[in-house]
C-alpha atoms as a PDB file:
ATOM      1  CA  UNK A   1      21.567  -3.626  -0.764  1.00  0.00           C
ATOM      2  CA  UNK A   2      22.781   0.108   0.448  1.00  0.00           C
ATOM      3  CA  UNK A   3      20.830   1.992   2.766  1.00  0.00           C
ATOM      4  CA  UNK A   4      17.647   1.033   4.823  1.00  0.00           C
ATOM      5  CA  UNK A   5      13.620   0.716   4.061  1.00  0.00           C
ATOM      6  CA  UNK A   6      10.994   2.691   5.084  1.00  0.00           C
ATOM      7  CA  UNK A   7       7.509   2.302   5.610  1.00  0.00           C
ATOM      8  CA  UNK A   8       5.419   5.131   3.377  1.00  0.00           C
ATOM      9  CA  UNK A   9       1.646   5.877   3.519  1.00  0.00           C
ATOM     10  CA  UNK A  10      -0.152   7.416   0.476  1.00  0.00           C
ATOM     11  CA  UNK A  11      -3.829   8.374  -1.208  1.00  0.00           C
ATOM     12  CA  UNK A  12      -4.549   6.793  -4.538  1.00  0.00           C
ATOM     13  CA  UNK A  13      -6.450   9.626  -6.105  1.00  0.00           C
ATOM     14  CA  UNK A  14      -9.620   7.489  -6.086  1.00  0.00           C
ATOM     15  CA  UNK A  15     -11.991   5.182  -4.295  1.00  0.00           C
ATOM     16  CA  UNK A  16     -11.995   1.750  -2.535  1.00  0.00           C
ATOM     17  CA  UNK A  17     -12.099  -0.067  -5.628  1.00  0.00           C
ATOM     18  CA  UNK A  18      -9.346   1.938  -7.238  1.00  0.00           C
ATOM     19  CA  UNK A  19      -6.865   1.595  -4.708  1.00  0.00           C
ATOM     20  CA  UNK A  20      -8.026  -2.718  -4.490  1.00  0.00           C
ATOM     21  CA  UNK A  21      -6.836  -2.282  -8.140  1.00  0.00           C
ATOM     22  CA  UNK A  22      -3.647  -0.275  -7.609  1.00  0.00           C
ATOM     23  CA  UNK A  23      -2.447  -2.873  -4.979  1.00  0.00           C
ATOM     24  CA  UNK A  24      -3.509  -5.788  -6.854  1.00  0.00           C
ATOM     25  CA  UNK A  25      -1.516  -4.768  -9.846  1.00  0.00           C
ATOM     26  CA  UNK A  26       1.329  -4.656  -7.713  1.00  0.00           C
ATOM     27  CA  UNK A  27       3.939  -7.302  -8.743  1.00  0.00           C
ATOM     28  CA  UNK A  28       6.628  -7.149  -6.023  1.00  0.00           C
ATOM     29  CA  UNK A  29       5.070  -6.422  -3.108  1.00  0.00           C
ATOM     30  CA  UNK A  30       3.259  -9.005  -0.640  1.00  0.00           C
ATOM     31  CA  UNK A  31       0.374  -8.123   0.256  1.00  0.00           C
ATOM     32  CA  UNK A  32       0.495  -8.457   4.268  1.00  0.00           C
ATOM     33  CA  UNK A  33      -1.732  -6.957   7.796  1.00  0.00           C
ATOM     34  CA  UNK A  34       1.634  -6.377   8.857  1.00  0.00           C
ATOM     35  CA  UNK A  35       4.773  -4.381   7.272  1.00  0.00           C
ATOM     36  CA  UNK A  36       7.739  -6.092   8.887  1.00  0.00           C
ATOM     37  CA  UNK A  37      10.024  -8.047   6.149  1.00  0.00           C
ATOM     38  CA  UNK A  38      13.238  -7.683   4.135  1.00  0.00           C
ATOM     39  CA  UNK A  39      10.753  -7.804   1.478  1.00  0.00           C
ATOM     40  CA  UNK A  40       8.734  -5.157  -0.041  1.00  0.00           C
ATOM     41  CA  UNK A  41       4.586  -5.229   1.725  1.00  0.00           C
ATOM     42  CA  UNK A  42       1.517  -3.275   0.790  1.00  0.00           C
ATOM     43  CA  UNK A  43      -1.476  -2.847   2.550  1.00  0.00           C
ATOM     44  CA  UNK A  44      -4.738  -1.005   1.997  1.00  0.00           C
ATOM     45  CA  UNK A  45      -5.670  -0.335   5.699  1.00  0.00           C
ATOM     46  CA  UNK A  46      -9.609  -0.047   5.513  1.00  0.00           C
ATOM     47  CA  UNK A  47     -10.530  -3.930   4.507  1.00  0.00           C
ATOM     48  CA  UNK A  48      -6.849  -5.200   6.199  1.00  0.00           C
ATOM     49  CA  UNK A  49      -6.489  -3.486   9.799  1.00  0.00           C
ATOM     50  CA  UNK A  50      -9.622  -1.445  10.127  1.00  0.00           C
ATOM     51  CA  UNK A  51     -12.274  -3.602   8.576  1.00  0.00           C
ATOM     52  CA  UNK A  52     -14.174  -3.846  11.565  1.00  0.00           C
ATOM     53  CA  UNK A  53     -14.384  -0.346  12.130  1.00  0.00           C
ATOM     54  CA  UNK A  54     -16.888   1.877  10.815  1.00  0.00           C
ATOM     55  CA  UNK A  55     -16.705   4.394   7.931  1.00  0.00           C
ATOM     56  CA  UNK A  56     -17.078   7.234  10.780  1.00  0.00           C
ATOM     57  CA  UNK A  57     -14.407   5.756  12.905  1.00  0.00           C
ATOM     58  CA  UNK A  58     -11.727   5.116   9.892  1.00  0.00           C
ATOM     59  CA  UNK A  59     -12.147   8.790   9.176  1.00  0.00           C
ATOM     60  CA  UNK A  60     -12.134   9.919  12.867  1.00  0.00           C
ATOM     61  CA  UNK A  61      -9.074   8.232  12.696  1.00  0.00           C
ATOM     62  CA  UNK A  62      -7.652   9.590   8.713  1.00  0.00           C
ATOM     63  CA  UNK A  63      -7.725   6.183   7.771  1.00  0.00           C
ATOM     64  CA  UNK A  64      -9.241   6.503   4.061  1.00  0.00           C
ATOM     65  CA  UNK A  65     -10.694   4.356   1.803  1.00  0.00           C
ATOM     66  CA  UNK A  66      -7.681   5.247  -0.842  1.00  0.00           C
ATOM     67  CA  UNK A  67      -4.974   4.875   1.972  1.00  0.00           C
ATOM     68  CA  UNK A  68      -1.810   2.695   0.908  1.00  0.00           C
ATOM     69  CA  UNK A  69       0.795   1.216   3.252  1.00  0.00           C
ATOM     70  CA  UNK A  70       3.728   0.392   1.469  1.00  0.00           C
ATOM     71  CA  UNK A  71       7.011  -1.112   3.205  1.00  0.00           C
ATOM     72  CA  UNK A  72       9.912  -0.492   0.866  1.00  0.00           C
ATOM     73  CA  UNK A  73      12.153  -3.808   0.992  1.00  0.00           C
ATOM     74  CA  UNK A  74      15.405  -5.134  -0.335  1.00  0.00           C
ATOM     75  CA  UNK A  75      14.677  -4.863  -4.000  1.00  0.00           C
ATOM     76  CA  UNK A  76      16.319  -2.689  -6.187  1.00  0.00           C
ATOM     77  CA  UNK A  77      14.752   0.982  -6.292  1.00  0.00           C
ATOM     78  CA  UNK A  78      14.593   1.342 -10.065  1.00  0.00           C
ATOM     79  CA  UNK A  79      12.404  -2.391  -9.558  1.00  0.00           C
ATOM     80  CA  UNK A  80       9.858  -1.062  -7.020  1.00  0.00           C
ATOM     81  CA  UNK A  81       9.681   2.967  -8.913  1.00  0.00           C
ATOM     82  CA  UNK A  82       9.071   0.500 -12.156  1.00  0.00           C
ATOM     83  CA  UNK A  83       6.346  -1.756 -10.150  1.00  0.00           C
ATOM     84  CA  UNK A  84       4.404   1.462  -8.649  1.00  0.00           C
ATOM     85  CA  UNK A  85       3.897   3.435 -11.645  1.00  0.00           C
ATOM     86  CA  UNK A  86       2.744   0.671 -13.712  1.00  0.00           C
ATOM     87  CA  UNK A  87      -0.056  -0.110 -11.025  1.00  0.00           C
ATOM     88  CA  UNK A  88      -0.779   3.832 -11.258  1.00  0.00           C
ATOM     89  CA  UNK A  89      -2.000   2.467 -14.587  1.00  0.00           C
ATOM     90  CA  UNK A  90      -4.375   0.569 -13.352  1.00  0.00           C
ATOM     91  CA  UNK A  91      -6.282   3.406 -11.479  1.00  0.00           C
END
């Protein structure tokens, strides 16, 4: 490994159900409520950190329905660009 992670946060250009399909055709990534690791984690905020909250709230807050957490681990770029774009598919 060279360099450092990073935690990124990005819209699936869709709904709830689209994004619950991007993440679940993820292949590397654990899913996880929380993004610390050495390996790569995913979460799709509204039904993992702000499921108790309402609709109104989440978006008082610009937490969207297609909002993706995504903490970029140890594995090799080239394996995670590979991983993303083929759950892109999925959408």
């Amino acid at each position: 490994m060279s360099g450092y992670g990073g935690v990124v946060s990005f819209e699936i250009a869709g709904d709830l159900q689209a994004t619950s399909r991007f993440i679940d055709s993820l292949k590397i990534p654990y899913i996880a409520p929380s993004l610390g690791g050495c390996e790569s984690l995913v979460e799709q905020p509204t039904i993992i950190s702000y499921w108790d909250q309402s609709s109104e709230e989440r978006a008082r807050l610009g937490i969207k329905d297609n909002l993706v957490r995504f903490s970029c681990g140890v594995e090799a770029f080239d394996d995670i660009q590979s991983d993303i774009l083929q759950a892109l598919e999925a959408v």
